[in-house]
C-alpha atoms as a PDB file:
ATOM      1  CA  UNK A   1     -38.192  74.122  -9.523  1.00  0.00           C
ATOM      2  CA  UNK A   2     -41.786  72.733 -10.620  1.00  0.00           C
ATOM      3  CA  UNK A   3     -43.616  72.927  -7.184  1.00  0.00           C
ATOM      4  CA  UNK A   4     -47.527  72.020  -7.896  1.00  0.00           C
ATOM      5  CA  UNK A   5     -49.236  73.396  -4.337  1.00  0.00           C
ATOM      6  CA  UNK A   6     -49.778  70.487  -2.822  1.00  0.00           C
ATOM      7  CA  UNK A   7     -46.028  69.818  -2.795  1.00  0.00           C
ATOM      8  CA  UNK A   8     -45.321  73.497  -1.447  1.00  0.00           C
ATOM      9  CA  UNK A   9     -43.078  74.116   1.941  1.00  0.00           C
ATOM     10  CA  UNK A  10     -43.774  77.644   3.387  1.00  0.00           C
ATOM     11  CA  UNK A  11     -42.425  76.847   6.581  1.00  0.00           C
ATOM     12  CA  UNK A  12     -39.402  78.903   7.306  1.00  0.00           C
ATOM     13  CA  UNK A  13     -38.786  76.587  10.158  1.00  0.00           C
ATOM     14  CA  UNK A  14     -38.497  73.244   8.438  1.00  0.00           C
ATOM     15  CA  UNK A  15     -36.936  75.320   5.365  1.00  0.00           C
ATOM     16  CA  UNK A  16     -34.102  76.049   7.206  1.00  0.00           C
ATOM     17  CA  UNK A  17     -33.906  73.109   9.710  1.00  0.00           C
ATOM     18  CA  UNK A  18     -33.877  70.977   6.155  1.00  0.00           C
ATOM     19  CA  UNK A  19     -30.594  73.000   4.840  1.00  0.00           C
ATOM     20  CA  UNK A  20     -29.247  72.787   7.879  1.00  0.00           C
ATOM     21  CA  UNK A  21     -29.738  69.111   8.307  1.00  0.00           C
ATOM     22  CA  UNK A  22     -28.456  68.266   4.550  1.00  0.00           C
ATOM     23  CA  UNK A  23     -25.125  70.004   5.443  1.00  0.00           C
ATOM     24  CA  UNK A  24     -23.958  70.376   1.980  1.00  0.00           C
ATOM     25  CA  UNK A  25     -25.706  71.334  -1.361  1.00  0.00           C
ATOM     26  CA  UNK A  26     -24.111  71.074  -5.178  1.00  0.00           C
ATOM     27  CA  UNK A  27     -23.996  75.025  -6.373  1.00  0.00           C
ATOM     28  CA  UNK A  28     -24.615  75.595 -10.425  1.00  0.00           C
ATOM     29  CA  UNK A  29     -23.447  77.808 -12.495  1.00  0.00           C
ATOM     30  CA  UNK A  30     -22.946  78.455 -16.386  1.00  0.00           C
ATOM     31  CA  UNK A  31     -19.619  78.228 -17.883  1.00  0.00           C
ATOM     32  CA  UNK A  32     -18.733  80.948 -20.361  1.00  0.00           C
ATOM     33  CA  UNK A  33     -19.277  78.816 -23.220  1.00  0.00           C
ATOM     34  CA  UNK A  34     -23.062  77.946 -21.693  1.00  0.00           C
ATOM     35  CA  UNK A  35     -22.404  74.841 -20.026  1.00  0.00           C
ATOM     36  CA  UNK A  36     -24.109  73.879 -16.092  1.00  0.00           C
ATOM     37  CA  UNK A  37     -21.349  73.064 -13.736  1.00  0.00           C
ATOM     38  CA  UNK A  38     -21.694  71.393 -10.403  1.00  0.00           C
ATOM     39  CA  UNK A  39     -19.682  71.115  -7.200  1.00  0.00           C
ATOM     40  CA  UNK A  40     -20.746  69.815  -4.024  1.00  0.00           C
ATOM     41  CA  UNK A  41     -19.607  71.300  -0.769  1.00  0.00           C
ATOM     42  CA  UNK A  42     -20.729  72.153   2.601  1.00  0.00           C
ATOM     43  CA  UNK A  43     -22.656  75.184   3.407  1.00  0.00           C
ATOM     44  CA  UNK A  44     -23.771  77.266   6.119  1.00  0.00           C
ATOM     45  CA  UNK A  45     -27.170  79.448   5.488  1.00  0.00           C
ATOM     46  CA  UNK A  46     -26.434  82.262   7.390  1.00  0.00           C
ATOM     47  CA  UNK A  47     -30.544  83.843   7.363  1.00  0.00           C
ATOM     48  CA  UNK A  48     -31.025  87.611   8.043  1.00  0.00           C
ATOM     49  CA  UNK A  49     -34.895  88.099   8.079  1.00  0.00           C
ATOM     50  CA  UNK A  50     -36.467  85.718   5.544  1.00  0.00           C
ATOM     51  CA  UNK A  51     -40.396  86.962   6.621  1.00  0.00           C
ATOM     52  CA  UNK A  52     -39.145  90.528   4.436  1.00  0.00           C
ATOM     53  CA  UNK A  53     -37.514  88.919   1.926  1.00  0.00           C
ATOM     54  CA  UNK A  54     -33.702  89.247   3.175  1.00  0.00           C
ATOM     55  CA  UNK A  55     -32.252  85.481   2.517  1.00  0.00           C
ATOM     56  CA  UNK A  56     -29.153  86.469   3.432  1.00  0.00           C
ATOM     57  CA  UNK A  57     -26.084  84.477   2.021  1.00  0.00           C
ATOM     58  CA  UNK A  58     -24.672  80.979   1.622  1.00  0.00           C
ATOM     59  CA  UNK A  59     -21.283  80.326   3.100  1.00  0.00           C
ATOM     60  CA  UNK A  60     -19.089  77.601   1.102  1.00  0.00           C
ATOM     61  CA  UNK A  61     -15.558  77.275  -0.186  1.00  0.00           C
ATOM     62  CA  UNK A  62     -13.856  75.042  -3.145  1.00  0.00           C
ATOM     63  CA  UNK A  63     -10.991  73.394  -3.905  1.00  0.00           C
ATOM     64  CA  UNK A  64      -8.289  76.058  -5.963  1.00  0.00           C
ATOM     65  CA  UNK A  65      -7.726  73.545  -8.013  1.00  0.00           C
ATOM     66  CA  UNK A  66     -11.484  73.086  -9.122  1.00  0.00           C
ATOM     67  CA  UNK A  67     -12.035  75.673 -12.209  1.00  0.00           C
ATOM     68  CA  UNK A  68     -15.315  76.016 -11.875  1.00  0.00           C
ATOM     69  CA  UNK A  69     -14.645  79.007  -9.774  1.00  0.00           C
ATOM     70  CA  UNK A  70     -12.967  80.338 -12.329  1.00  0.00           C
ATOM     71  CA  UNK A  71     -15.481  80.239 -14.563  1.00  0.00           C
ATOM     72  CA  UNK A  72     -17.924  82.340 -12.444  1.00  0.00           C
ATOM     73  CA  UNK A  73     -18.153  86.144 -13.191  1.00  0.00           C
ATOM     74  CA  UNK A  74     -19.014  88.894 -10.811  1.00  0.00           C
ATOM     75  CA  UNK A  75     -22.226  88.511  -9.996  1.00  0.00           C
ATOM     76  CA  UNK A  76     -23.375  85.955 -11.542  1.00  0.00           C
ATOM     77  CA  UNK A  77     -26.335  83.891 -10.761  1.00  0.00           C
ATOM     78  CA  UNK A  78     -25.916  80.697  -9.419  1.00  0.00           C
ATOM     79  CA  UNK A  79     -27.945  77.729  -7.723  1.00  0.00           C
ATOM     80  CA  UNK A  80     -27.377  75.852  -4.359  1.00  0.00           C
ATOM     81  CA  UNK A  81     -29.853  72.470  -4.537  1.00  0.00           C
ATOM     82  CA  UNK A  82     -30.074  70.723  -1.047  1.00  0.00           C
ATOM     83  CA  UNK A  83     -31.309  67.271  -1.472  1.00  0.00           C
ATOM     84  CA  UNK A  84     -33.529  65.421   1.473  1.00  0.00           C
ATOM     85  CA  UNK A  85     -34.687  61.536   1.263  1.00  0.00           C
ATOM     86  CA  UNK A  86     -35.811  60.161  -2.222  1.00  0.00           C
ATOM     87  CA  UNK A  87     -37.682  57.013  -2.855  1.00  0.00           C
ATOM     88  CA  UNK A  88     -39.483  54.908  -5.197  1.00  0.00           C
ATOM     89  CA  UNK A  89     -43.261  54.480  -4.394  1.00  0.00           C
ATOM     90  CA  UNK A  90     -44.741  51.105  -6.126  1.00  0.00           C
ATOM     91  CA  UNK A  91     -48.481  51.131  -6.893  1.00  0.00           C
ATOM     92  CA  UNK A  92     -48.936  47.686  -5.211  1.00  0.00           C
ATOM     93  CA  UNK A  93     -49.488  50.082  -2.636  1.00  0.00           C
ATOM     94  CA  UNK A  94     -52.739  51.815  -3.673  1.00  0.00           C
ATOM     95  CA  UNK A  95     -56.016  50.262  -2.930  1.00  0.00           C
ATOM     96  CA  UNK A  96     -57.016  50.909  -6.535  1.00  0.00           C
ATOM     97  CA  UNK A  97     -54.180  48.899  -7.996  1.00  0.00           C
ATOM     98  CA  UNK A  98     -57.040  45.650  -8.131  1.00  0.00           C
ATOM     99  CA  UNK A  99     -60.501  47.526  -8.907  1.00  0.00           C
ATOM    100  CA  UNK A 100     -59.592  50.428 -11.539  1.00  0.00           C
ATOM    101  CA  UNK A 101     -55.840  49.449 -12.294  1.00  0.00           C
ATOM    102  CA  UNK A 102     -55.332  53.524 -12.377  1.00  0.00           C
ATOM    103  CA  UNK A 103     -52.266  53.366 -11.255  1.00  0.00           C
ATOM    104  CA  UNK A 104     -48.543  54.118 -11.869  1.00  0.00           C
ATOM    105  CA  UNK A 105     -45.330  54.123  -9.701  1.00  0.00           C
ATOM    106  CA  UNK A 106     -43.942  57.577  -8.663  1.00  0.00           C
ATOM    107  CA  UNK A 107     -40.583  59.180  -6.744  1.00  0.00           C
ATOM    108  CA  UNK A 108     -41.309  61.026  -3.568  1.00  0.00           C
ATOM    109  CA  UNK A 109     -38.563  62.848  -2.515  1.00  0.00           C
ATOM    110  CA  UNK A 110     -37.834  66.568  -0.369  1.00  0.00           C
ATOM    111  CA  UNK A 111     -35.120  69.427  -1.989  1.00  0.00           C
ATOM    112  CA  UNK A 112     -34.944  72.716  -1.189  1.00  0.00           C
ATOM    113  CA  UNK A 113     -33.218  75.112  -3.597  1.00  0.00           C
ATOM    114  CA  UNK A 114     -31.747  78.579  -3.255  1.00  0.00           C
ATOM    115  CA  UNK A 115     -30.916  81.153  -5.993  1.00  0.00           C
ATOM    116  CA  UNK A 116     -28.640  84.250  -6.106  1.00  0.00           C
ATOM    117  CA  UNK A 117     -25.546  85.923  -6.990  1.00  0.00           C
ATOM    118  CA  UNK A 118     -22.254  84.218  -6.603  1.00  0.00           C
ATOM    119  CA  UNK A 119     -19.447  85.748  -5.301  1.00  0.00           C
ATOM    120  CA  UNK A 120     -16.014  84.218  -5.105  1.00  0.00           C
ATOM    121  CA  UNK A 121     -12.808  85.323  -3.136  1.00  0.00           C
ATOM    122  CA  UNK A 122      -9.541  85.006  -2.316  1.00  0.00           C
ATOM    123  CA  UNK A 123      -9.446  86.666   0.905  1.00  0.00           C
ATOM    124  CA  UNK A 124      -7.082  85.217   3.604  1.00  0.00           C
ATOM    125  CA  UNK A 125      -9.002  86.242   6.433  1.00  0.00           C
ATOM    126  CA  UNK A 126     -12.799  85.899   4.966  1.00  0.00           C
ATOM    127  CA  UNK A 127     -11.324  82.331   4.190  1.00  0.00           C
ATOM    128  CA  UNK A 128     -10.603  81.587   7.569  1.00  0.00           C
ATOM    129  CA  UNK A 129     -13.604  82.709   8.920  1.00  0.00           C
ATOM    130  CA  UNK A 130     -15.920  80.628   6.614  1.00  0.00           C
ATOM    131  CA  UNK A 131     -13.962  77.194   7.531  1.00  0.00           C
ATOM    132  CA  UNK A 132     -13.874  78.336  11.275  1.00  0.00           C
ATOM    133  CA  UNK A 133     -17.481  78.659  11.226  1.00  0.00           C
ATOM    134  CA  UNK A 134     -18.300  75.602   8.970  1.00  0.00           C
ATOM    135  CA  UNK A 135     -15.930  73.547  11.369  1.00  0.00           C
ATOM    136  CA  UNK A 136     -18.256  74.845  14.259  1.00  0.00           C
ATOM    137  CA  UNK A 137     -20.753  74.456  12.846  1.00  0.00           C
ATOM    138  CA  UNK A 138     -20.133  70.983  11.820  1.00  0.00           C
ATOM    139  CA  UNK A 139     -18.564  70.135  15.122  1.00  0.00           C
ATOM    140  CA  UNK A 140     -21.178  70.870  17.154  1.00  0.00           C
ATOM    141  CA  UNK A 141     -23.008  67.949  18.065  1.00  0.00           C
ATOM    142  CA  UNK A 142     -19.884  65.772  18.502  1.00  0.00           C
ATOM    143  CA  UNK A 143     -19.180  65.153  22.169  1.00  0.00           C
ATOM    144  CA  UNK A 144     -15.819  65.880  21.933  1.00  0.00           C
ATOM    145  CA  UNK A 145     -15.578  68.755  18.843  1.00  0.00           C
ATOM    146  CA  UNK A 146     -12.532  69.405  17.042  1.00  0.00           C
ATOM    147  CA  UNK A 147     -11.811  73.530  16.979  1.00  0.00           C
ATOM    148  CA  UNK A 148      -9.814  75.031  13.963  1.00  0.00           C
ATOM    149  CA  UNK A 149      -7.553  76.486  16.868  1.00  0.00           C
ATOM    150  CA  UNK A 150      -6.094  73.006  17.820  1.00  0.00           C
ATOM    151  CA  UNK A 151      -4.910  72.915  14.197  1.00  0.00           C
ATOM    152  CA  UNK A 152      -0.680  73.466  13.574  1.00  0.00           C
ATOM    153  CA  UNK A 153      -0.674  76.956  12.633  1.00  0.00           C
ATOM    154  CA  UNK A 154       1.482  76.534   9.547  1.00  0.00           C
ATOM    155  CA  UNK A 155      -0.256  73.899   8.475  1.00  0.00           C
ATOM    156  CA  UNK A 156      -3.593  75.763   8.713  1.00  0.00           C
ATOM    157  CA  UNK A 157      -2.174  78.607   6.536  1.00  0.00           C
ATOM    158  CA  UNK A 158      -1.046  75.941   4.317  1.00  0.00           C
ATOM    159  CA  UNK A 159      -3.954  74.847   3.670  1.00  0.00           C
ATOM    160  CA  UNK A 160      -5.918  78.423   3.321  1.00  0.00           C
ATOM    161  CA  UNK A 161      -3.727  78.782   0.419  1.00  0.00           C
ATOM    162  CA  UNK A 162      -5.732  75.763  -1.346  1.00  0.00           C
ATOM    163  CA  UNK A 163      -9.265  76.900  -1.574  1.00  0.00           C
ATOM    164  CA  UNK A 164     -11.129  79.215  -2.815  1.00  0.00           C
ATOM    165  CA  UNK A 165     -14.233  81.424  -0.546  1.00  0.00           C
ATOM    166  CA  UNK A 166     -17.720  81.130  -2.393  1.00  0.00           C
ATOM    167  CA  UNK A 167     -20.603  83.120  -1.089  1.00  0.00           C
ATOM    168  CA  UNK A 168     -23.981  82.772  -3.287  1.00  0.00           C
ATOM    169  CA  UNK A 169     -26.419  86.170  -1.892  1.00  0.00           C
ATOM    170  CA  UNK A 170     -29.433  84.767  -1.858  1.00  0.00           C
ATOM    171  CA  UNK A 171     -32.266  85.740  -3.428  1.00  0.00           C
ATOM    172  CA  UNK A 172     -35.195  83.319  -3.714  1.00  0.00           C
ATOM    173  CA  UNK A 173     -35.943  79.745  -1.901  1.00  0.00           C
ATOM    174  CA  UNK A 174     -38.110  77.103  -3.007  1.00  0.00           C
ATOM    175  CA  UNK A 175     -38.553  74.544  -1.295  1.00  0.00           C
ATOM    176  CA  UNK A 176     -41.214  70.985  -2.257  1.00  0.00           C
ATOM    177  CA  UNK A 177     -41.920  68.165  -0.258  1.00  0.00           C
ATOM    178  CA  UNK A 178     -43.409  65.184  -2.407  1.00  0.00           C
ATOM    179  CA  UNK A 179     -44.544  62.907  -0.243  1.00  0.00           C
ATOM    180  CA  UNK A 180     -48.134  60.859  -1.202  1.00  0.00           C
ATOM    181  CA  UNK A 181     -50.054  63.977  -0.040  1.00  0.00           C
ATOM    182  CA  UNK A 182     -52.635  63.513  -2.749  1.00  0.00           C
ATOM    183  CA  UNK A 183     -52.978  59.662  -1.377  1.00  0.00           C
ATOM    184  CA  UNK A 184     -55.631  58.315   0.982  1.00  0.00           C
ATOM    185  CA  UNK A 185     -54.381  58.089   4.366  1.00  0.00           C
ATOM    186  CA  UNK A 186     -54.872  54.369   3.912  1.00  0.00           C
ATOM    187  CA  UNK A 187     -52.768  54.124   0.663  1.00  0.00           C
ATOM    188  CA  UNK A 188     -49.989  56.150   2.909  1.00  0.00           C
ATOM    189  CA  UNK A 189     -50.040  53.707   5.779  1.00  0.00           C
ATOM    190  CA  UNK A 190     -49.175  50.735   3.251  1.00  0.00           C
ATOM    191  CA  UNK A 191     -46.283  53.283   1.442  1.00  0.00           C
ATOM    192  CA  UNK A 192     -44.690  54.051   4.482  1.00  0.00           C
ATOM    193  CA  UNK A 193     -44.763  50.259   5.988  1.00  0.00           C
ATOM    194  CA  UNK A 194     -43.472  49.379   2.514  1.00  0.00           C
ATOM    195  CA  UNK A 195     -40.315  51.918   2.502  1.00  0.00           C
ATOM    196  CA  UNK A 196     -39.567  50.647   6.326  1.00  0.00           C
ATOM    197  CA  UNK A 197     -38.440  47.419   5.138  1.00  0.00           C
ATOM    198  CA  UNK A 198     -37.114  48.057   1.654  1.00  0.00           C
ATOM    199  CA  UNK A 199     -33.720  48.583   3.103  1.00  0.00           C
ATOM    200  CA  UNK A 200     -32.875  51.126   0.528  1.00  0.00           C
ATOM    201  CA  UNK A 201     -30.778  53.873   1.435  1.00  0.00           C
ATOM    202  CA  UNK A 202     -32.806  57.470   1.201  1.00  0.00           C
ATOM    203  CA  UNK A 203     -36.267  55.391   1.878  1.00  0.00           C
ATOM    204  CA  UNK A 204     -36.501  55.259   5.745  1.00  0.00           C
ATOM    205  CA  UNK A 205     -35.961  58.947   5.366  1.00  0.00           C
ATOM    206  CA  UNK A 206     -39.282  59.330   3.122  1.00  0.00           C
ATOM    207  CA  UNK A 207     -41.181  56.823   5.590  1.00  0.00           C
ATOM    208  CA  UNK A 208     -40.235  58.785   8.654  1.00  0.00           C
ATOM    209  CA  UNK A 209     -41.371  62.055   6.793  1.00  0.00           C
ATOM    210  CA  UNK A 210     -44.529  60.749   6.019  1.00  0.00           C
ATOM    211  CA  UNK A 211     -45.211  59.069   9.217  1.00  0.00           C
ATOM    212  CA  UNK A 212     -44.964  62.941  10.757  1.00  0.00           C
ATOM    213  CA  UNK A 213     -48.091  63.563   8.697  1.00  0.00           C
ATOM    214  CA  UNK A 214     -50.351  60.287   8.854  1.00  0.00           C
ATOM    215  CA  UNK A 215     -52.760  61.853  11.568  1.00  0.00           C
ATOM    216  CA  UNK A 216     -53.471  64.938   8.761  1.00  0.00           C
END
């Protein structure tokens, strides 16, 4: 990913609360004949000690039926792309847009993506450990949350028997957050008032994110 410094996250904090807050991430890999192929599923980042370099691994599963698994070889490297808020950023909002007229629109928007190996398996048991754990995972701020063990056994099995276990062993993170820093505070101020009322999805996200920052 083309991350110019400014743009940069180092933050292993706000790295991981990010992928934990997106949920879900589309993994790519390359098809035998060369071609990218995408799937989107949740994912839990389970971290052994980023600070040394240990990513650890990327817990997801797919659909049997989907053949990109199928395609992937032992191995092989893959890459899980977390996506934040996005937005448009008009230059009506820069305070040169009337004196120089040096100005163009832009996309600000926050992704974090991790690289590695992909593993895939068919393990009963590994299988129901990764969608006990994602259902936990997922379950956890809901006041009432669901548990895999309230599920009808059979059915449960059942349903095992349907998707595949895909682990990607990670082994580098980027992570950018575009976001006006190279703006003056005061262009900032009138972007983020501007993406508060645009009412476009993804934009209140951007706003909030740069609102964090406005005191920098």
């Amino acid at each position: 990913m083309y991350i110019p410094p400014l743009n940069r996250v180092e933050d292993w904090i706000e790295i991981q609360s990010f992928v934990t807050a997106a949920r879900a991430a589309d993994l790519v890999t390359v098809n035998p004949d060369g071609l990218p192929v995408a799937t989107l599923m949740p994912a839990v980042w389970e971290v052994v000690d980023p600070i040394f370099g240990n990513y650890g691994r990327l817990i997801m599963h797919m659909a049997r039926g989907n053949q990109q698994w199928k395609t992937i070889r032992p191995s092989a490297p893959g890459l899980a792309i977390f996506h934040g808020g996005q937005a448009y950023i008009s230059p009506s909002n820069y305070s040169n847009k009337s004196t120089d007229h040096k100005v163009v629109p832009t996309w600000n928007y926050q992704s974090v993506h991790l690289s590695g190996t992909v593993e895939v398996s068919e393990d009963v048991e590994l299988l129901r450990q990764i969608v006990t754990n994602l259902t936990a995972h997922h379950e956890l701020n809901r006041d009432l949350p669901w548990s895999a063990d309230e599920s009808d056994p059979h059915y449960f099995e059942l349903q095992l028997k349907g998707i595949i276990a895909i682990i990607l062993h990670v082994n580098k993170v980027e992570a950018k957050s575009k976001i006006s820093q190279n703006k003056s505070q005061e262009d900032r101020v009138r972007i983020v008032e501007d993406l508060f009322v645009s009412g476009i999805p993804g934009e209140e996200i951007i706003a909030n994110e740069m609102q964090r920052y406005l005191s920098d």
